[in-house]
PDB file of N, CA and C in Angstrom:
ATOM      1  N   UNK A   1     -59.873 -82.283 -35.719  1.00  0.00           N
ATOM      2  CA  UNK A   1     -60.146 -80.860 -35.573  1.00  0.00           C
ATOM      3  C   UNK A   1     -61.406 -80.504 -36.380  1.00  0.00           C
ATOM      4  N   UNK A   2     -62.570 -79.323 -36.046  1.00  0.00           N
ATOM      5  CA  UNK A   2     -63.498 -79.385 -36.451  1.00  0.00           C
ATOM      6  C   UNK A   2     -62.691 -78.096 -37.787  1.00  0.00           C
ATOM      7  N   UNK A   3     -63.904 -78.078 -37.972  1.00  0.00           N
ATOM      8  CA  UNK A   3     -63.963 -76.895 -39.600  1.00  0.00           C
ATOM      9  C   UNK A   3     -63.257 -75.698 -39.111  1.00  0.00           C
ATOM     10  N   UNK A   4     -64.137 -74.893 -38.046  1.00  0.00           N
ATOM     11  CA  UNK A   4     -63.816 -73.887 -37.656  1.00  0.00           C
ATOM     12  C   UNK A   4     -62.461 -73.539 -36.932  1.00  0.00           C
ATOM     13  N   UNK A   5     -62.002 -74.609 -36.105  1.00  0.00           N
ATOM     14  CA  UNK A   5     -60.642 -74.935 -36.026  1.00  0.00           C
ATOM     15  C   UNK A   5     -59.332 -74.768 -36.980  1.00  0.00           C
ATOM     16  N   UNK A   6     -59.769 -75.468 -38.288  1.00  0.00           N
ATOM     17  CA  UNK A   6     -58.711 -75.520 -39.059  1.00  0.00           C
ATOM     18  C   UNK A   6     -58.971 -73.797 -40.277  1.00  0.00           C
ATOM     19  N   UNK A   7     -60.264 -73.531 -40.319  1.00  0.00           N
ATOM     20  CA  UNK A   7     -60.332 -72.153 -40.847  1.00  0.00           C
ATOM     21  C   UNK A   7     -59.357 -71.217 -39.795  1.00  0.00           C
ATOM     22  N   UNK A   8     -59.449 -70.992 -38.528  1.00  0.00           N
ATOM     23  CA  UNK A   8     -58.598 -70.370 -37.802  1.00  0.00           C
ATOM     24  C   UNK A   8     -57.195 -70.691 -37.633  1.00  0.00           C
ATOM     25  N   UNK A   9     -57.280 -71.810 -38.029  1.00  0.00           N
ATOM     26  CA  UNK A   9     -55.282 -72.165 -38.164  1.00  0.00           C
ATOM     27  C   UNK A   9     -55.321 -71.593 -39.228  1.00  0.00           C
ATOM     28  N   UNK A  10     -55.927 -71.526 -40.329  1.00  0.00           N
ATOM     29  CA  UNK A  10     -55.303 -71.749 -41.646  1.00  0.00           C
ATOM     30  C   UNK A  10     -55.513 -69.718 -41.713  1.00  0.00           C
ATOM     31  N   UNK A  11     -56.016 -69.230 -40.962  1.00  0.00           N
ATOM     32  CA  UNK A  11     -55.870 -67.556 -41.117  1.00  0.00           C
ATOM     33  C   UNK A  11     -54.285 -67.306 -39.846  1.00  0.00           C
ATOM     34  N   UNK A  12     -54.205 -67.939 -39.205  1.00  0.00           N
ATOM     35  CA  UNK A  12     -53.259 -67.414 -37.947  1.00  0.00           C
ATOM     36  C   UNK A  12     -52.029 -68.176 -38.688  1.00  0.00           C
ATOM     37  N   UNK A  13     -52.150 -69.281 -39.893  1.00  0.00           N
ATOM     38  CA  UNK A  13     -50.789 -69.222 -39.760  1.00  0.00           C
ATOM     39  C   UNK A  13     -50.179 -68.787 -41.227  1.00  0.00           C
ATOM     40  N   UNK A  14     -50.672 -67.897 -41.785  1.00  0.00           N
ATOM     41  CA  UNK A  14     -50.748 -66.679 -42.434  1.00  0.00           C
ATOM     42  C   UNK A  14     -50.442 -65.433 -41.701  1.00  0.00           C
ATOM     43  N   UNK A  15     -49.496 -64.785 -42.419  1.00  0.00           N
ATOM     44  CA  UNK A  15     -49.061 -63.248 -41.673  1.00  0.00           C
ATOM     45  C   UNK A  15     -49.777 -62.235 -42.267  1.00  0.00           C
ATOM     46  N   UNK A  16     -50.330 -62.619 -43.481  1.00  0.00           N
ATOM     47  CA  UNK A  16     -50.888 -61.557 -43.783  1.00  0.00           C
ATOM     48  C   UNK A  16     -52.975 -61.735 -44.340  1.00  0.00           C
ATOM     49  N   UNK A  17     -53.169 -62.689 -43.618  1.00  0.00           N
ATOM     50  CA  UNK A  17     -54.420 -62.795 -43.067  1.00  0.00           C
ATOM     51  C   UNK A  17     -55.054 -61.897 -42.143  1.00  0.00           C
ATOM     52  N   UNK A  18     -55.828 -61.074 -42.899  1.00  0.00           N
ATOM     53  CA  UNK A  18     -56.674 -60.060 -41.644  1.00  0.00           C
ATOM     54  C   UNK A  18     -57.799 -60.317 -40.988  1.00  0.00           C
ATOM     55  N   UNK A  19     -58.610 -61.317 -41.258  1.00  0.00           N
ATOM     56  CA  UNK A  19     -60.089 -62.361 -40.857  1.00  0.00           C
ATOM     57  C   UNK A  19     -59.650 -62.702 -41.738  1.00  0.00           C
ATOM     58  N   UNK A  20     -60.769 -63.724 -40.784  1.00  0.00           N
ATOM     59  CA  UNK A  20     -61.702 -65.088 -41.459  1.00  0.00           C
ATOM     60  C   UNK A  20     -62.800 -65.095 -40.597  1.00  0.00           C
ATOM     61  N   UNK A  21     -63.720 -66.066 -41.531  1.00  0.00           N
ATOM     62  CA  UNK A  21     -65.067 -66.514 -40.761  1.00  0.00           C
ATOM     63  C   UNK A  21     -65.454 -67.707 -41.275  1.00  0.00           C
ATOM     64  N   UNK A  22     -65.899 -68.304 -40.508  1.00  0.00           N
ATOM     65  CA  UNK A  22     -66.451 -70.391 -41.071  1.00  0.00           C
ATOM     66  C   UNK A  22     -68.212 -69.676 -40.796  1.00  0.00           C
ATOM     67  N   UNK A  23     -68.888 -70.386 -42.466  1.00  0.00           N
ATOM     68  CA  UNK A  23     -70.028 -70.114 -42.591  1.00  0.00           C
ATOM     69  C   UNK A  23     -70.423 -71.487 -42.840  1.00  0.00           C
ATOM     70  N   UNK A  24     -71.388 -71.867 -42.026  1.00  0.00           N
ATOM     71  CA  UNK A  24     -71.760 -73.026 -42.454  1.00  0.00           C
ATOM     72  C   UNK A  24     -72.719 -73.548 -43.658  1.00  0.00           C
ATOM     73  N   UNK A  25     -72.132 -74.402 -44.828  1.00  0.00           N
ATOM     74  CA  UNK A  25     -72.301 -74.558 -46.140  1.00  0.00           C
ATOM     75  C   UNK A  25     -71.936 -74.041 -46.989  1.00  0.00           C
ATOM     76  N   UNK A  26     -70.844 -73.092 -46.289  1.00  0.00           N
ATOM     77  CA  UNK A  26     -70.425 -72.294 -47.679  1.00  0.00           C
ATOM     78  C   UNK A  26     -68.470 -72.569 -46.804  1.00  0.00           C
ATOM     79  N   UNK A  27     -68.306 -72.559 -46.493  1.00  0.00           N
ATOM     80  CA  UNK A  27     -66.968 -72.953 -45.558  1.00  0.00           C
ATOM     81  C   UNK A  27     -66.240 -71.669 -45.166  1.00  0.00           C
ATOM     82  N   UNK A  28     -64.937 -71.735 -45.188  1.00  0.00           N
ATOM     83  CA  UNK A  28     -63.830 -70.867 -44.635  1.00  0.00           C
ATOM     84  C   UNK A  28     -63.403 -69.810 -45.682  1.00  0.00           C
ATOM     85  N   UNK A  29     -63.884 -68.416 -44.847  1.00  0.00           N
ATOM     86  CA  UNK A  29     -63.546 -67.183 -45.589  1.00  0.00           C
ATOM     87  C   UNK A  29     -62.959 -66.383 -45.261  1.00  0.00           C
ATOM     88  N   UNK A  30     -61.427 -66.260 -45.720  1.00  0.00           N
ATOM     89  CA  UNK A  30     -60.277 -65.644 -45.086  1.00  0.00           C
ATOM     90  C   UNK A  30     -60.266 -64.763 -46.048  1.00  0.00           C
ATOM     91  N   UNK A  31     -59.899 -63.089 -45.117  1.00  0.00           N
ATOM     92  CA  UNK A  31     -59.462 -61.966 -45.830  1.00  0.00           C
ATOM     93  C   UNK A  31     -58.055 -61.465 -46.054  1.00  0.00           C
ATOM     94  N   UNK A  32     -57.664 -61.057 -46.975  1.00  0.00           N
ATOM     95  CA  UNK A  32     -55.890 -60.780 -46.874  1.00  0.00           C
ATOM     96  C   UNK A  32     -55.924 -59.373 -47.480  1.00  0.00           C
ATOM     97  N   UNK A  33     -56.542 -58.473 -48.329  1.00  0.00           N
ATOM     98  CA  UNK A  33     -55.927 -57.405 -48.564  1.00  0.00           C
ATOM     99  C   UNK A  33     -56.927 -56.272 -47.850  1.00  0.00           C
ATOM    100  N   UNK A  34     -58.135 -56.345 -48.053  1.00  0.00           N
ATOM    101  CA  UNK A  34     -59.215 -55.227 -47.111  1.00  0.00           C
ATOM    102  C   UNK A  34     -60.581 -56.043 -47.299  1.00  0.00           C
ATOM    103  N   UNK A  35     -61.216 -55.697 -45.768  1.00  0.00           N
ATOM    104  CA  UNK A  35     -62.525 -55.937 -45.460  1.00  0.00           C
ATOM    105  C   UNK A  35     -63.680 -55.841 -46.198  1.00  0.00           C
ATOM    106  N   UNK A  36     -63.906 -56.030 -47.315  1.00  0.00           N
ATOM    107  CA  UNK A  36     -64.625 -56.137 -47.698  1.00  0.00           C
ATOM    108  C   UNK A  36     -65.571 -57.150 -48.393  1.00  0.00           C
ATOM    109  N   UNK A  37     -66.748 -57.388 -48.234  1.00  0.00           N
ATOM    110  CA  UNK A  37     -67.561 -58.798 -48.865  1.00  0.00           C
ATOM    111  C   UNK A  37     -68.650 -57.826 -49.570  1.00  0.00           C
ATOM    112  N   UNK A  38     -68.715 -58.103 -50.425  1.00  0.00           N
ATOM    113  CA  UNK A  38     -70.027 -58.406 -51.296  1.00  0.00           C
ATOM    114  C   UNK A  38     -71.257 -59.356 -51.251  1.00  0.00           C
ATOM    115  N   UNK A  39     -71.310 -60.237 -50.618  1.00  0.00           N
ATOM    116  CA  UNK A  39     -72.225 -61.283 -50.794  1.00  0.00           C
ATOM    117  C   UNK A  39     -73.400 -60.814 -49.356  1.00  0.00           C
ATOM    118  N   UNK A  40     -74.338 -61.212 -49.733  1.00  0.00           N
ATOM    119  CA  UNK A  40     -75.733 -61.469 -48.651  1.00  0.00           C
ATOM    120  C   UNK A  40     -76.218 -62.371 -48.360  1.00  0.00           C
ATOM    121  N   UNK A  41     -76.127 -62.489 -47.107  1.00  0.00           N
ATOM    122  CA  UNK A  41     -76.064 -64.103 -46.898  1.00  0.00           C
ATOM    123  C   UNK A  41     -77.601 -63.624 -46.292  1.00  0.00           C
ATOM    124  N   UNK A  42     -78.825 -65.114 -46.227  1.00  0.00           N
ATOM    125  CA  UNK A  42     -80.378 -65.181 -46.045  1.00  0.00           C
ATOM    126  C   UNK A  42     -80.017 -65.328 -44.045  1.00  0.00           C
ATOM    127  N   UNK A  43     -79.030 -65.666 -43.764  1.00  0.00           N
ATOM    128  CA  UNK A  43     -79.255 -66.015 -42.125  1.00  0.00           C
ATOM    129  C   UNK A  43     -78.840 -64.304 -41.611  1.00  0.00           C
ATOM    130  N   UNK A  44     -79.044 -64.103 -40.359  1.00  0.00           N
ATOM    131  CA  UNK A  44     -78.949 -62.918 -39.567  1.00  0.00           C
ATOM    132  C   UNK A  44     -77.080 -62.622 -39.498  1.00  0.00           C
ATOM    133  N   UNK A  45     -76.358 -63.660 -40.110  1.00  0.00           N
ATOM    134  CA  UNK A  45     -74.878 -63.319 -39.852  1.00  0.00           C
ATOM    135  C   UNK A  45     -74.212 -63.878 -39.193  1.00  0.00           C
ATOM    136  N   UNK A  46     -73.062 -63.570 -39.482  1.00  0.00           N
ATOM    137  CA  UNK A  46     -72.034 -64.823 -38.886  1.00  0.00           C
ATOM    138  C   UNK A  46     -70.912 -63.820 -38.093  1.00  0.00           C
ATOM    139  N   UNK A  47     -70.108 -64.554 -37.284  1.00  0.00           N
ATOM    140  CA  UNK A  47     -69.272 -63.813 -36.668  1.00  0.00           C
ATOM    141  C   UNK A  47     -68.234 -63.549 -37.608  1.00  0.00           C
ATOM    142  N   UNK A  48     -67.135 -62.358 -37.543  1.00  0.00           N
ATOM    143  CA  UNK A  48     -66.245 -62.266 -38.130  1.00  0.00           C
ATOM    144  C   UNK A  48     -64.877 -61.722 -37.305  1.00  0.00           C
ATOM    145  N   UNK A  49     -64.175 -62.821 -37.253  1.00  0.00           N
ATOM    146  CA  UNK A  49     -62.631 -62.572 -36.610  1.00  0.00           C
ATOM    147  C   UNK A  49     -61.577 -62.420 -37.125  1.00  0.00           C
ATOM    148  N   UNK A  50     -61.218 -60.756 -36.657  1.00  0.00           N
ATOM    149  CA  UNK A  50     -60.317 -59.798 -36.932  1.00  0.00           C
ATOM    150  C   UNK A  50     -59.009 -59.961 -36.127  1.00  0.00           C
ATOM    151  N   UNK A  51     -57.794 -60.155 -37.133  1.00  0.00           N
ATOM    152  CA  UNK A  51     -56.671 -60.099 -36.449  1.00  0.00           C
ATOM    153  C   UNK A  51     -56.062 -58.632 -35.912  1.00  0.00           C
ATOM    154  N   UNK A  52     -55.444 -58.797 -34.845  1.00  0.00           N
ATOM    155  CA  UNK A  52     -55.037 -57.334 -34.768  1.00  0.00           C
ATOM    156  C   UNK A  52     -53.341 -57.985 -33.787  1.00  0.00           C
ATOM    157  N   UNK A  53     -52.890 -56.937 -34.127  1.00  0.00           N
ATOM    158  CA  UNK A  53     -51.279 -56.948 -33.209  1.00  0.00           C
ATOM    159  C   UNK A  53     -51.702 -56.326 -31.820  1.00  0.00           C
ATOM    160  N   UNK A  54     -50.605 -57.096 -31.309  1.00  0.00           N
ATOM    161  CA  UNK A  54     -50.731 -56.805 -29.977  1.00  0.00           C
ATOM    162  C   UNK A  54     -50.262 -55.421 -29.519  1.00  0.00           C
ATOM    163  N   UNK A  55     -49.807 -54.507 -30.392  1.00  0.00           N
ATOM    164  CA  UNK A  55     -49.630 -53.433 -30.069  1.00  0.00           C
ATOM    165  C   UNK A  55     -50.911 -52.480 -30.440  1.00  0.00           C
ATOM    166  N   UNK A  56     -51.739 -53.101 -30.784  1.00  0.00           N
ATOM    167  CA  UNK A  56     -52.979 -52.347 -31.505  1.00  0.00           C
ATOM    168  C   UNK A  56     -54.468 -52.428 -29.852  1.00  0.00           C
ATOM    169  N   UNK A  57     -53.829 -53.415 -29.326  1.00  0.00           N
ATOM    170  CA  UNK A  57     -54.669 -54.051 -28.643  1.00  0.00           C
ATOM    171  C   UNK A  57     -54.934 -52.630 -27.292  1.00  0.00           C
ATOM    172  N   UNK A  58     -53.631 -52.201 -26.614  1.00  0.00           N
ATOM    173  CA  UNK A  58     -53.178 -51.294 -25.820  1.00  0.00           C
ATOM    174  C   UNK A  58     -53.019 -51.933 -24.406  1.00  0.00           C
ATOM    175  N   UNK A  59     -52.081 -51.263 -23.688  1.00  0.00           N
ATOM    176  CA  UNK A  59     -51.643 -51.902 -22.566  1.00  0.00           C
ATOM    177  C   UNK A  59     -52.387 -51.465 -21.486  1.00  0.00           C
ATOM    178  N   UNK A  60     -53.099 -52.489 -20.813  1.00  0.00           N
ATOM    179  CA  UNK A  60     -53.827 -52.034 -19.276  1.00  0.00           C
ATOM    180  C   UNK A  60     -55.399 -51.528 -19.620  1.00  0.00           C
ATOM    181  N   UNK A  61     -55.702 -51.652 -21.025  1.00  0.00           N
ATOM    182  CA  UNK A  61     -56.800 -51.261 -20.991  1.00  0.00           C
ATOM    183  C   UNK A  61     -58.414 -52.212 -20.343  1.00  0.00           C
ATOM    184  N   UNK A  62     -58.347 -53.641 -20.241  1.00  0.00           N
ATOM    185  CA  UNK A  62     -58.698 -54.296 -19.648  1.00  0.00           C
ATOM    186  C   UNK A  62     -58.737 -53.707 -18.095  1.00  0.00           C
ATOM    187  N   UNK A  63     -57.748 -53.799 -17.573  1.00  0.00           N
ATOM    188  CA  UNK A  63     -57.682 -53.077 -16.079  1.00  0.00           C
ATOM    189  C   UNK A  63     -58.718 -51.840 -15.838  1.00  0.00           C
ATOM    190  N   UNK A  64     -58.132 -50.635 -16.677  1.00  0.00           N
ATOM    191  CA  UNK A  64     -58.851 -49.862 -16.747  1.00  0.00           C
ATOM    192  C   UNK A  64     -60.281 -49.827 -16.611  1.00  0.00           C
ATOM    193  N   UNK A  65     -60.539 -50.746 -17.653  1.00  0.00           N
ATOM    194  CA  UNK A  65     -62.521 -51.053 -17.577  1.00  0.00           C
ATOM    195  C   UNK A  65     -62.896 -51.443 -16.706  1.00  0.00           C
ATOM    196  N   UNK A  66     -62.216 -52.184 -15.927  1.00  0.00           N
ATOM    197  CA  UNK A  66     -62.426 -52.907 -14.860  1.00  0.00           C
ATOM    198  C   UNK A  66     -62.771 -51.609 -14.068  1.00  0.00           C
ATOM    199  N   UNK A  67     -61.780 -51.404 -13.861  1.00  0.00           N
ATOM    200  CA  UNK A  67     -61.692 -50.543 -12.633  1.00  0.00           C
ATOM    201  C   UNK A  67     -62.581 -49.406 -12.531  1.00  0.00           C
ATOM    202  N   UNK A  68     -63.157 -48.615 -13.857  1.00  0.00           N
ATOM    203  CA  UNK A  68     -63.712 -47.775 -14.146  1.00  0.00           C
ATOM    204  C   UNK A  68     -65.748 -48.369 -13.737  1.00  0.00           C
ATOM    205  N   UNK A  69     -65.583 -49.548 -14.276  1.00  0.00           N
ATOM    206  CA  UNK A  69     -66.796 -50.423 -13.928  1.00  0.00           C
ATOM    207  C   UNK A  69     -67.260 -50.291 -12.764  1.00  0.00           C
ATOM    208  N   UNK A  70     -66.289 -51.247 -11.736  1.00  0.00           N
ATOM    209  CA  UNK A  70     -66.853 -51.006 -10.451  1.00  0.00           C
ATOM    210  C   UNK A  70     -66.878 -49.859 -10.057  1.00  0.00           C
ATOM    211  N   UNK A  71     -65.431 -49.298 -10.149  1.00  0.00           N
ATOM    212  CA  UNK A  71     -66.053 -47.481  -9.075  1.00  0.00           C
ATOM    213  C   UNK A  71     -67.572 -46.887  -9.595  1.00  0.00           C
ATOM    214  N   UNK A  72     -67.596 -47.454 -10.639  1.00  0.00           N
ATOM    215  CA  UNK A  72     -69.063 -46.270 -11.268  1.00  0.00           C
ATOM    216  C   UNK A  72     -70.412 -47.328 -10.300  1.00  0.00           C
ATOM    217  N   UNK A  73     -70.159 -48.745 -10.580  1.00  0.00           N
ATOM    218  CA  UNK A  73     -71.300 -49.785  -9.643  1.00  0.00           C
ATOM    219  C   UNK A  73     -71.543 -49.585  -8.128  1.00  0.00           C
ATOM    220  N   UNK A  74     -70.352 -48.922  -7.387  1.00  0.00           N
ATOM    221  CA  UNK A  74     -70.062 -48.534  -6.306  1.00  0.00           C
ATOM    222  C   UNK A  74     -70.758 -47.350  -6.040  1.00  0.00           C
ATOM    223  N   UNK A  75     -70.562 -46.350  -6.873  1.00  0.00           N
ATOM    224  CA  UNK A  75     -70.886 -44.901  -6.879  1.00  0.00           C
ATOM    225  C   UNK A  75     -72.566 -44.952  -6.641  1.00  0.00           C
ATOM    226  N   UNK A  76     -73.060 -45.724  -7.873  1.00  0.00           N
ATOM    227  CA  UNK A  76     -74.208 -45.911  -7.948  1.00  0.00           C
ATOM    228  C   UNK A  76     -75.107 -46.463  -6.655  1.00  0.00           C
ATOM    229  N   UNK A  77     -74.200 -47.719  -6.247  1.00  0.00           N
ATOM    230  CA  UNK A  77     -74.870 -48.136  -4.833  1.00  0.00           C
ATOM    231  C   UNK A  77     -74.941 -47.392  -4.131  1.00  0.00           C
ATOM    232  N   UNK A  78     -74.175 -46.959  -3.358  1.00  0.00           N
ATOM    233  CA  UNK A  78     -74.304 -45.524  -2.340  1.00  0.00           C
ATOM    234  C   UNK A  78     -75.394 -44.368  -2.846  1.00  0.00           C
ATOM    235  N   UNK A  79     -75.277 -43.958  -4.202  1.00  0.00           N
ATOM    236  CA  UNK A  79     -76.334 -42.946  -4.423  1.00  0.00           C
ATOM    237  C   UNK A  79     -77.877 -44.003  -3.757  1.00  0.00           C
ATOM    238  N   UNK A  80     -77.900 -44.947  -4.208  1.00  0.00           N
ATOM    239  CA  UNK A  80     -79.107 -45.704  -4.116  1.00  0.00           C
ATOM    240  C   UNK A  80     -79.220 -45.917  -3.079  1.00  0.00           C
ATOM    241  N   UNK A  81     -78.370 -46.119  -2.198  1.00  0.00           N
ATOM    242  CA  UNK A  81     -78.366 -47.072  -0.968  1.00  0.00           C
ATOM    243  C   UNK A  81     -79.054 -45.689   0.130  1.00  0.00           C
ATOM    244  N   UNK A  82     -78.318 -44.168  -0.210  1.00  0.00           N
ATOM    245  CA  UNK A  82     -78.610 -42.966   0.437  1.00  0.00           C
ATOM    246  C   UNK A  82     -80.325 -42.693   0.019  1.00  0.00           C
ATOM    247  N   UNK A  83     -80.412 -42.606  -1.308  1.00  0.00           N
ATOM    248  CA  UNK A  83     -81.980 -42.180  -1.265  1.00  0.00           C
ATOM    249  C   UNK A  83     -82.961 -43.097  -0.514  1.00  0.00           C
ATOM    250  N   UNK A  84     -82.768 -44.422  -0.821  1.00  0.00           N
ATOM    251  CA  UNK A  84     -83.839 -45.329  -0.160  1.00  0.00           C
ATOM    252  C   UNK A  84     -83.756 -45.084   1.209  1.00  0.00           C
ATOM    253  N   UNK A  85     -82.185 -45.130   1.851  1.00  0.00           N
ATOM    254  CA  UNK A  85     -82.442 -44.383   3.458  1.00  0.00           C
ATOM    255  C   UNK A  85     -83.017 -43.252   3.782  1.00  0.00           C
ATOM    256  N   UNK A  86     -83.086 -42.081   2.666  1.00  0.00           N
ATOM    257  CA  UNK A  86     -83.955 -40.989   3.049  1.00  0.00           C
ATOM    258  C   UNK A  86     -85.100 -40.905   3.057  1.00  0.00           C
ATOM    259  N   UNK A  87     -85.707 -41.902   1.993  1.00  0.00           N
ATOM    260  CA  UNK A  87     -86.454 -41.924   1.448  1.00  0.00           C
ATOM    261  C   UNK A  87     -87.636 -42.074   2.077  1.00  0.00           C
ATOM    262  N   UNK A  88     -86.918 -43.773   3.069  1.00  0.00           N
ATOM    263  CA  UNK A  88     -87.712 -44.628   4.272  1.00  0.00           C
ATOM    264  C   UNK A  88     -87.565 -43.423   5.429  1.00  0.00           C
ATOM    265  N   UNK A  89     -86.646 -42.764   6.087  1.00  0.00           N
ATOM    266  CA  UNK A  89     -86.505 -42.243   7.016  1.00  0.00           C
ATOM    267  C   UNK A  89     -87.970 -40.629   6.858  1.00  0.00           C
ATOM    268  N   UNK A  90     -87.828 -40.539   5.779  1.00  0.00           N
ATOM    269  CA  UNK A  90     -89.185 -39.562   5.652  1.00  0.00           C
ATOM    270  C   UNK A  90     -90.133 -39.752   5.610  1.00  0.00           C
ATOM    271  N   UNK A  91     -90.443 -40.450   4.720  1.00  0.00           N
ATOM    272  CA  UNK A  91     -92.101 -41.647   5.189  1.00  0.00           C
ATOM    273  C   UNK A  91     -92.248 -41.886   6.011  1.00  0.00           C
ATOM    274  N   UNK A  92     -91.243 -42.690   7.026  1.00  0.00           N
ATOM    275  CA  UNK A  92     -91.653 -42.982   8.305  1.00  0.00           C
ATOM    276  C   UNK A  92     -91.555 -42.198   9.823  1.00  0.00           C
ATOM    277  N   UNK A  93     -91.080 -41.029   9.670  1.00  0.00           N
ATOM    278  CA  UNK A  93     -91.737 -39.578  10.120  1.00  0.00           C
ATOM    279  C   UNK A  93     -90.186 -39.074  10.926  1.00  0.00           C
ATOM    280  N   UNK A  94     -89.282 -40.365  10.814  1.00  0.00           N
ATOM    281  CA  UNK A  94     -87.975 -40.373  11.848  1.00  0.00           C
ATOM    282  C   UNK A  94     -87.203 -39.288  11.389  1.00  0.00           C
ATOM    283  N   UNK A  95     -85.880 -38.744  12.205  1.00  0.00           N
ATOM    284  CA  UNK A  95     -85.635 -37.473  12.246  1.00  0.00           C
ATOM    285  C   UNK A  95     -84.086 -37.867  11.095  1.00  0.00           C
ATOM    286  N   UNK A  96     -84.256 -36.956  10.045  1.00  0.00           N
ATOM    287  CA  UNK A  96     -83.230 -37.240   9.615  1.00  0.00           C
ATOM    288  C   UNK A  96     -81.701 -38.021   9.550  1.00  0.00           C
ATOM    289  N   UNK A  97     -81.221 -36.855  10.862  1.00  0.00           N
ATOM    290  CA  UNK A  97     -79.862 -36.807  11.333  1.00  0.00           C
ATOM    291  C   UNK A  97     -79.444 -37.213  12.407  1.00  0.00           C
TER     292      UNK A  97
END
């Protein structure tokens, strides 16, 4: 198992692990009472993974985005899809309707 592997076992099999993050050269940095670091690290940053309960997560909200996504990608095509037909149909002198 690599580093980052066993930093993530070693926060998940903890209950009261809230993150961790694997920094490379400095190793595995698990949080347990609140989010907070002090240190400045010279690279642009590292990821940091937050545990959360699955009741925190909410039900169907995935779906939702989804669904909210396309109708709006949809919406958009048609607006687009209508002007460029008007658009061409006026330039090119043809009768609207």
């Amino acid at each position: 198992m690599d580093r980052f592997e066993d930093c993530k076992m070693k926060c998940l099999s903890n209950c009261s692990c809230l993150a961790y993050t694997y920094v490379n050269n400095i190793g595995c940095l698990v949080w347990y009472k609140e989010l907070f670091d002090n240190q400045q690290y010279p690279s642009l940053g590292e990821d940091l993974y937050i545990r959360l309960a699955y009741s925190e997560l909410g039900e169907g909200k995935p779906r939702k985005l989804i669904a909210n996504l396309t109708s709006s990608c949809l919406t958009k095509a048609w607006i687009l899809s209508y002007i460029w037909l008007y658009g061409s149909r006026v330039c090119n002198g043809w009768d609207i309707f």
